[in-house]
N, C-alpha and C. Protein backbone atom coordinates (compact mmCIF):
# COMPACT_ATOMS: atom_id res chain seq x y z
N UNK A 1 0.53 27.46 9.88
CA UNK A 1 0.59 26.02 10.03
C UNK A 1 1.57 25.44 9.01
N UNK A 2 2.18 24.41 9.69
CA UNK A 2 3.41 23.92 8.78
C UNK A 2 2.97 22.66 8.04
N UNK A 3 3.15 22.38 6.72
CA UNK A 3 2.73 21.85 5.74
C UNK A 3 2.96 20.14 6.72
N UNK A 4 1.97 19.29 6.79
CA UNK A 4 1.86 18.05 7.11
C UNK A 4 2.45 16.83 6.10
N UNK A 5 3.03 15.76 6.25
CA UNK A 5 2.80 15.14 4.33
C UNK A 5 2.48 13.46 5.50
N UNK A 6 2.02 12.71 4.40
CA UNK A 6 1.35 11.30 5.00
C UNK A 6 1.76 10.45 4.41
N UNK A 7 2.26 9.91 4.14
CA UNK A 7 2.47 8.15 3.15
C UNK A 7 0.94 8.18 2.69
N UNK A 8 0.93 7.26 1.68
CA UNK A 8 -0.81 7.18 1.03
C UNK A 8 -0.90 5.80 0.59
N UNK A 9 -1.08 4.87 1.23
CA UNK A 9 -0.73 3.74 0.30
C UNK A 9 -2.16 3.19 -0.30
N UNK A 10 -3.32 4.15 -0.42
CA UNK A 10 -3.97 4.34 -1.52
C UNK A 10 -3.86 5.23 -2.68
N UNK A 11 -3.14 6.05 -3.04
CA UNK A 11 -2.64 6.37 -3.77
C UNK A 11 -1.41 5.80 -4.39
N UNK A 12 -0.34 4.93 -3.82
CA UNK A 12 0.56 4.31 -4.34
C UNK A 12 -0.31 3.09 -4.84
N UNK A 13 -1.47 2.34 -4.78
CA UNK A 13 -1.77 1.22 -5.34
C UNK A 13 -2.44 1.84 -6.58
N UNK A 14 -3.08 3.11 -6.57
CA UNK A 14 -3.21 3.48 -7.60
C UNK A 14 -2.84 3.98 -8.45
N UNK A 15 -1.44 4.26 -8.03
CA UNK A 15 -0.47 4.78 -9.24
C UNK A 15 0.04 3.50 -9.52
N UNK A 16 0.31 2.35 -8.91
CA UNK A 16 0.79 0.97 -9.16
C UNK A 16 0.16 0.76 -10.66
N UNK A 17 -1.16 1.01 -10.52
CA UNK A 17 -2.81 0.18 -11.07
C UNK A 17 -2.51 1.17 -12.49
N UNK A 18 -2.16 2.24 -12.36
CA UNK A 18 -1.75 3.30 -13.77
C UNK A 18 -0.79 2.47 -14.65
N UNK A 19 0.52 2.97 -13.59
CA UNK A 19 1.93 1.81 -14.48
C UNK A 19 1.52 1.16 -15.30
N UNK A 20 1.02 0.01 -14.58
CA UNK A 20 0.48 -1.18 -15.10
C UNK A 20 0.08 -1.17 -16.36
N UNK A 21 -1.47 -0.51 -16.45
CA UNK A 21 -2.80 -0.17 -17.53
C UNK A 21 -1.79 0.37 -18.67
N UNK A 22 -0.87 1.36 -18.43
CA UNK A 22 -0.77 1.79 -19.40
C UNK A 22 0.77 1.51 -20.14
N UNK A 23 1.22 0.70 -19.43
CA UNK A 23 2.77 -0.06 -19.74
C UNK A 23 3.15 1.04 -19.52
N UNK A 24 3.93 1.88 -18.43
CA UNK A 24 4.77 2.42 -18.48
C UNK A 24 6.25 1.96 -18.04
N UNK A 25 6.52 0.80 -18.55
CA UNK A 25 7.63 0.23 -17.84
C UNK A 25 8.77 0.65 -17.86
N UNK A 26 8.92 2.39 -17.79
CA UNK A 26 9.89 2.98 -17.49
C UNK A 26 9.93 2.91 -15.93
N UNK A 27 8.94 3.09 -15.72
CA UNK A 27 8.73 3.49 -14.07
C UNK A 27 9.11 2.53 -13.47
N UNK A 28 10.32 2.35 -12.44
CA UNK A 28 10.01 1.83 -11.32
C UNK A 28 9.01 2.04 -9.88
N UNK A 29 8.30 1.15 -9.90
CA UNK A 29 7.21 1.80 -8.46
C UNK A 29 8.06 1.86 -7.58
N UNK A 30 8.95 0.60 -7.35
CA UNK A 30 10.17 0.59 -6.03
C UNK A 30 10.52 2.24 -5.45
N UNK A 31 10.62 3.15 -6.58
CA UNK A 31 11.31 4.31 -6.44
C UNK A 31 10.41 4.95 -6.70
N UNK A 32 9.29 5.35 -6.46
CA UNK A 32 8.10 6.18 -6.55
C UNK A 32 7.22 6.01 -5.57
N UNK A 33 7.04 7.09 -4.56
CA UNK A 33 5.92 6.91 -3.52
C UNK A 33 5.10 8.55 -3.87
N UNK A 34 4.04 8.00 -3.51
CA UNK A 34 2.45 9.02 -3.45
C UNK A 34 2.45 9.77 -1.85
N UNK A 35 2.25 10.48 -1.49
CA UNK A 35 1.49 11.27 -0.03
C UNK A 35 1.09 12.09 -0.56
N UNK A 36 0.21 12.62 0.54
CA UNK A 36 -0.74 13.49 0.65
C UNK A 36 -0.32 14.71 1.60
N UNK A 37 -0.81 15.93 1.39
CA UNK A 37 0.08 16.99 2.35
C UNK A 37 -1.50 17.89 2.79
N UNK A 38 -0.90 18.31 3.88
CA UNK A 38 -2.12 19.18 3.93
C UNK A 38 -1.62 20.60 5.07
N UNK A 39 -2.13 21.44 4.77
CA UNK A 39 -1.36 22.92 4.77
C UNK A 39 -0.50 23.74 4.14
N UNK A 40 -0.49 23.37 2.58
CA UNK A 40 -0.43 23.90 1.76
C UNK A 40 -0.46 25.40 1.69
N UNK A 41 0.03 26.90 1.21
CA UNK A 41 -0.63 27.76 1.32
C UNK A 41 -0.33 27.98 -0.79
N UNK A 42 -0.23 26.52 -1.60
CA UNK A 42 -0.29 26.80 -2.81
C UNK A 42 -1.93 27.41 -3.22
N UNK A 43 -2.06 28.22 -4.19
CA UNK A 43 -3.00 28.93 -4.85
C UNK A 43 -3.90 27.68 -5.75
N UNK A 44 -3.13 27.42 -6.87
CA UNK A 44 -3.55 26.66 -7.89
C UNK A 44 -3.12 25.69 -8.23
N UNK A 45 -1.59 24.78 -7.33
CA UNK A 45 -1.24 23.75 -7.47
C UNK A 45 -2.12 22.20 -7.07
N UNK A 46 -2.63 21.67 -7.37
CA UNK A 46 -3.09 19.84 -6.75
C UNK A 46 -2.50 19.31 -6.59
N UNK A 47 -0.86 18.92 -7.24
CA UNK A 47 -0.11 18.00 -7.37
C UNK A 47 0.99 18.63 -7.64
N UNK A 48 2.18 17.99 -6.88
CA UNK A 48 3.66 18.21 -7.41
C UNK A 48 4.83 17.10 -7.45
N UNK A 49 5.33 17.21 -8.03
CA UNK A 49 6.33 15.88 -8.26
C UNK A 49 7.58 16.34 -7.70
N UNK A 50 8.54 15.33 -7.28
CA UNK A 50 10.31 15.97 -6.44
C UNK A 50 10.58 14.69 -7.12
N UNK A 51 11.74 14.83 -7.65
CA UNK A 51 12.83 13.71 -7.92
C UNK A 51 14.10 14.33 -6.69
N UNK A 52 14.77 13.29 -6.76
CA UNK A 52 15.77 13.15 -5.93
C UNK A 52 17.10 13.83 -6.90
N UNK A 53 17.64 14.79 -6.75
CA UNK A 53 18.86 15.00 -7.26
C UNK A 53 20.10 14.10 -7.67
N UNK A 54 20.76 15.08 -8.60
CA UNK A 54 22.19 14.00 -8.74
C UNK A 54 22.78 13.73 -7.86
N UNK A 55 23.09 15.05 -7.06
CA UNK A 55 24.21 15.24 -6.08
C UNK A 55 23.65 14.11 -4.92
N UNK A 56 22.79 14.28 -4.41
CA UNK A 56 21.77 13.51 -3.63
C UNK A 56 22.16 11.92 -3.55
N UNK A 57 22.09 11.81 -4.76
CA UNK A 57 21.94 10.21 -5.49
C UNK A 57 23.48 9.61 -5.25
N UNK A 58 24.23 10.51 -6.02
CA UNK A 58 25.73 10.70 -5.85
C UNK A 58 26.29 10.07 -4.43
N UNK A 59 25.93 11.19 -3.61
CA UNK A 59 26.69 11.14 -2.03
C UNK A 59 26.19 10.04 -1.52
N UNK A 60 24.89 9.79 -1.53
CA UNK A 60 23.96 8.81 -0.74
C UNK A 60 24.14 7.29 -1.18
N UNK A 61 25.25 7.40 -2.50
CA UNK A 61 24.82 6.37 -3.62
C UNK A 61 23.36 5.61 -3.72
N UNK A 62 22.91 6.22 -3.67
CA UNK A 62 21.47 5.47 -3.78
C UNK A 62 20.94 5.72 -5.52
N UNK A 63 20.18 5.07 -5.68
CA UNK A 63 19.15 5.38 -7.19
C UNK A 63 18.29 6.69 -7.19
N UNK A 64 17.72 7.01 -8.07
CA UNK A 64 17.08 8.30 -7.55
C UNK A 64 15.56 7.68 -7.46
N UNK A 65 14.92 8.74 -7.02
CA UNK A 65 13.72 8.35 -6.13
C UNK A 65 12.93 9.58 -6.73
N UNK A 66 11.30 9.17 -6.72
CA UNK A 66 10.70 9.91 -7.02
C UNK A 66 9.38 10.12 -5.69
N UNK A 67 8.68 11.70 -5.51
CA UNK A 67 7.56 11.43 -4.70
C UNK A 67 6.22 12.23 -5.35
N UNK A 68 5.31 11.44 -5.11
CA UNK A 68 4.28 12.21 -5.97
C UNK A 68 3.47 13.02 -4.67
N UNK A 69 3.07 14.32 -4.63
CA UNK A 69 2.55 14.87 -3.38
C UNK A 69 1.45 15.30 -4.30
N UNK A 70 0.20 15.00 -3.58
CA UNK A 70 -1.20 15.59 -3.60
C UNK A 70 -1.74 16.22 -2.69
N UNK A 71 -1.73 17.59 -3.20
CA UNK A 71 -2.37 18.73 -2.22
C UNK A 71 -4.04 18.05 -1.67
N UNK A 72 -4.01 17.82 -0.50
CA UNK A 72 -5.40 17.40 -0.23
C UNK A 72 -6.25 18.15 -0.04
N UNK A 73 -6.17 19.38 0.17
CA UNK A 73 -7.39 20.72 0.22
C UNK A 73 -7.25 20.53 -0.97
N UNK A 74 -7.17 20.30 -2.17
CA UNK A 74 -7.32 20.54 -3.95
C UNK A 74 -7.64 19.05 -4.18
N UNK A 75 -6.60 18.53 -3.98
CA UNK A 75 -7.35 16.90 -5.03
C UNK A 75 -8.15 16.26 -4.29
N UNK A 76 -8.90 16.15 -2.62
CA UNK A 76 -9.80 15.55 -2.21
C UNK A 76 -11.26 16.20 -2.91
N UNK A 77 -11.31 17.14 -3.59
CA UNK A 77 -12.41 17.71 -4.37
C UNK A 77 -12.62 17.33 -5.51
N UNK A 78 -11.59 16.78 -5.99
CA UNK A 78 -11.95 16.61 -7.27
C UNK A 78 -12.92 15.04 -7.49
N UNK A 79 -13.08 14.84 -8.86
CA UNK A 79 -13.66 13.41 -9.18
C UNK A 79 -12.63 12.71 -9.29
N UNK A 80 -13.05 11.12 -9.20
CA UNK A 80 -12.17 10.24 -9.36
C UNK A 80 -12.04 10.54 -10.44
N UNK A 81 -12.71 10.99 -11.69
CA UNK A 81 -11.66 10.71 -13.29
C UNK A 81 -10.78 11.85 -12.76
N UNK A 82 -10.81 13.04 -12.66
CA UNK A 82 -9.70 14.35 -12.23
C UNK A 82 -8.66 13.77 -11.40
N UNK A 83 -9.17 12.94 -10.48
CA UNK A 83 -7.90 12.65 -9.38
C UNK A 83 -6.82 11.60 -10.11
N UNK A 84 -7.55 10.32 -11.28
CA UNK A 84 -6.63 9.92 -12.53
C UNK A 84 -6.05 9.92 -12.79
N UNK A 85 -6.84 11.59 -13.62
CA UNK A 85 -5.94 12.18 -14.80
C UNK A 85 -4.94 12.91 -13.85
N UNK A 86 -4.78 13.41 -12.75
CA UNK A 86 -4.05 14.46 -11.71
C UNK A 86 -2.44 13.38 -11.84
N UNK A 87 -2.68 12.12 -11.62
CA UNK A 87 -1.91 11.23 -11.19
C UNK A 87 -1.05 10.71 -12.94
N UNK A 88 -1.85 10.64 -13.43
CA UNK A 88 -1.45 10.54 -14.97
C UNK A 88 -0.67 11.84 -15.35
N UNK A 89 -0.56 12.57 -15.05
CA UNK A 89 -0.14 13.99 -15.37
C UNK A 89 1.41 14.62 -14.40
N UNK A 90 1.25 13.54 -13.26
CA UNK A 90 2.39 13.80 -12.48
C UNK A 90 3.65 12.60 -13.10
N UNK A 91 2.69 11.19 -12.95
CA UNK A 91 3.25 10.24 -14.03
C UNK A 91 4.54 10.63 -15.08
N UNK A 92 3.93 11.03 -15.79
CA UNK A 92 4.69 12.06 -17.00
C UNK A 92 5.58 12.78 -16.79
N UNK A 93 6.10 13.57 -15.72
CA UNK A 93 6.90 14.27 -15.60
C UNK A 93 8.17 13.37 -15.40
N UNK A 94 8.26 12.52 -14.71
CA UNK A 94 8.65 10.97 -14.54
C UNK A 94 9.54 10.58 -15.97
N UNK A 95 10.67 10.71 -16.62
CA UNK A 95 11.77 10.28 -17.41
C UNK A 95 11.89 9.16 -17.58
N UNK A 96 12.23 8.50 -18.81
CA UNK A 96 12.36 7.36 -19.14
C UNK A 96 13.16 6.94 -18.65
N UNK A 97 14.97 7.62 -17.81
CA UNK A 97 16.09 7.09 -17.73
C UNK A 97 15.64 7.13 -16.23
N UNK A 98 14.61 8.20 -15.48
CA UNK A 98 14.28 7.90 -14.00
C UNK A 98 15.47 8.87 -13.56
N UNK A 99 16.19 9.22 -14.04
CA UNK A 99 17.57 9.85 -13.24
C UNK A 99 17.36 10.72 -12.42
N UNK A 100 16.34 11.22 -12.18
CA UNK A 100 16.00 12.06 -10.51
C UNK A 100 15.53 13.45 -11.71
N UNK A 101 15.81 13.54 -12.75
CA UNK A 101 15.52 15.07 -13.52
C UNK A 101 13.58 15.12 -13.89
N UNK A 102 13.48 15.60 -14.60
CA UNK A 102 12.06 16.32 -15.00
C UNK A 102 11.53 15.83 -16.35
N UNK A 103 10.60 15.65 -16.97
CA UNK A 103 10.48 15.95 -18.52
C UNK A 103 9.17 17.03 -18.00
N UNK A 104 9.32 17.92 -18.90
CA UNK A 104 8.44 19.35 -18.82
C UNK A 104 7.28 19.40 -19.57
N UNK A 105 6.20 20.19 -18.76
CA UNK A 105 5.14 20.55 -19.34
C UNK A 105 5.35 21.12 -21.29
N UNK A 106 6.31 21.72 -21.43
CA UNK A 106 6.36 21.76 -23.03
C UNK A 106 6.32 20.58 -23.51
N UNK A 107 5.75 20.38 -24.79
CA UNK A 107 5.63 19.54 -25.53
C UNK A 107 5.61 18.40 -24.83
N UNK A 108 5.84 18.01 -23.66
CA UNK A 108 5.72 16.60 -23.08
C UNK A 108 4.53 16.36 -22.26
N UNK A 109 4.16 17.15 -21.19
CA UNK A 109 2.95 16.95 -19.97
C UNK A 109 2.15 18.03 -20.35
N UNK A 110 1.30 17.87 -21.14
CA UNK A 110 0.39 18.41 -22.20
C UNK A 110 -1.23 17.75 -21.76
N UNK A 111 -2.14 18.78 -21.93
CA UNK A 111 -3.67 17.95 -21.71
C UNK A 111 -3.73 17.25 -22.39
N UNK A 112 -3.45 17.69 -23.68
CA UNK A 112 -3.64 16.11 -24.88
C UNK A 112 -3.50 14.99 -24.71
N UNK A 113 -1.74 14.79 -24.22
CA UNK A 113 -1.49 13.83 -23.71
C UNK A 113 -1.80 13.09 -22.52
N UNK A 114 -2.44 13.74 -21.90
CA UNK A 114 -2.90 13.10 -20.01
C UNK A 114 -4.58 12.73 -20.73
N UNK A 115 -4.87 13.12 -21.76
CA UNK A 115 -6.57 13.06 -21.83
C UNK A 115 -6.35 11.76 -23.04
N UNK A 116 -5.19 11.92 -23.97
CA UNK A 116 -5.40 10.05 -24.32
C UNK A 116 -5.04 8.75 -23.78
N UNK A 117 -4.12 9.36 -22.60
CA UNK A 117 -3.45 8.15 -22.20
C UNK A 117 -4.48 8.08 -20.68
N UNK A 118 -5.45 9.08 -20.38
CA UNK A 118 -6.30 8.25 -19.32
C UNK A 118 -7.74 7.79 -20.16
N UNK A 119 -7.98 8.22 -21.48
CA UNK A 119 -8.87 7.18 -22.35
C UNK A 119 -8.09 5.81 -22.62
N UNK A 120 -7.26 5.18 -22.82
CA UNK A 120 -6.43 4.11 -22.97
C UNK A 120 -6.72 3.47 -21.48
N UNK A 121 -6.42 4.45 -20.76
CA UNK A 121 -6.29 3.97 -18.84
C UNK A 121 -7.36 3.41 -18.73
N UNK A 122 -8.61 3.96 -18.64
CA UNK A 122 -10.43 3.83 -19.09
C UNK A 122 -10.65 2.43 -19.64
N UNK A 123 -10.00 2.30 -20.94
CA UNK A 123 -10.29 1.10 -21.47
C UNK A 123 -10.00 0.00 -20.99
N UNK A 124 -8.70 -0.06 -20.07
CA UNK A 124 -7.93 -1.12 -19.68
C UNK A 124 -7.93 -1.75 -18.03
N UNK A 125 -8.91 -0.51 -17.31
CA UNK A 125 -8.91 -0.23 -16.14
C UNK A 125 -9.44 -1.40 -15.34
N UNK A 126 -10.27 -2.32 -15.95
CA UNK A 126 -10.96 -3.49 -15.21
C UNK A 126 -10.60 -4.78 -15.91
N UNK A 127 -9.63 -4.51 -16.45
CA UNK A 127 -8.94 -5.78 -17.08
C UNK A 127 -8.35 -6.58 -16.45
């Protein structure tokens, strides 16, 4: 079976609702959409992030674009705090300059960091 993907526009209001809480006003939402995929044959992935390339960006002249994909056999299991922090954690990979590139699990997309900045999220969440 060939991998499905969906628009989620419950998941884009809740990555909106993240931005927000936690000032990330690097992010443009304009250029960030959420779906959901399902037929996956990943092992241990929940979540994966795609930026849009240079070359991409280049030819197309467009801005670069980001998509957040949530494996739905994996993250419909989890708890809402896991599904969060899942989204907080893809967040992050997400560059300050946005240029379609990566910032990496070294030293940057770290549990530490996804577990203070969704206690901050927590605090601010019904504000």
């Amino acid at each position: 079976m060939a991998i499905k993907y969906f628009n989620s526009p419950e998941l884009n209001q809740k990555m909106r609702k993240i931005v927000e809480k936690l000032d990330m006003n690097h992010i443009d939402i304009s250029r960030v959409k959420c779906v959901k995929s399902y037929g996956s044959k990943a092992k241990s992935t929940i979540a994966r992030c795609y930026g849009l390339s240079k070359i991409w960006q280049d030819i197309l002249e467009i801005d670069s674009h980001y998509i957040i994909e949530m494996i739905s056999e994996k993250y419909e299991k989890l708890s809402e705090e896991e599904k969060e922090k899942t989204l907080i954690h893809e967040l992050l990979h997400i560059p300050f300059n946005m240029g379609g590139g990566f910032k990496h699990h070294k030293n940057y997309v770290t549990r530490r960091r996804v577990e203070k900045l969704y206690k901050k999220y927590k605090e601010r969440k019904d504000l």
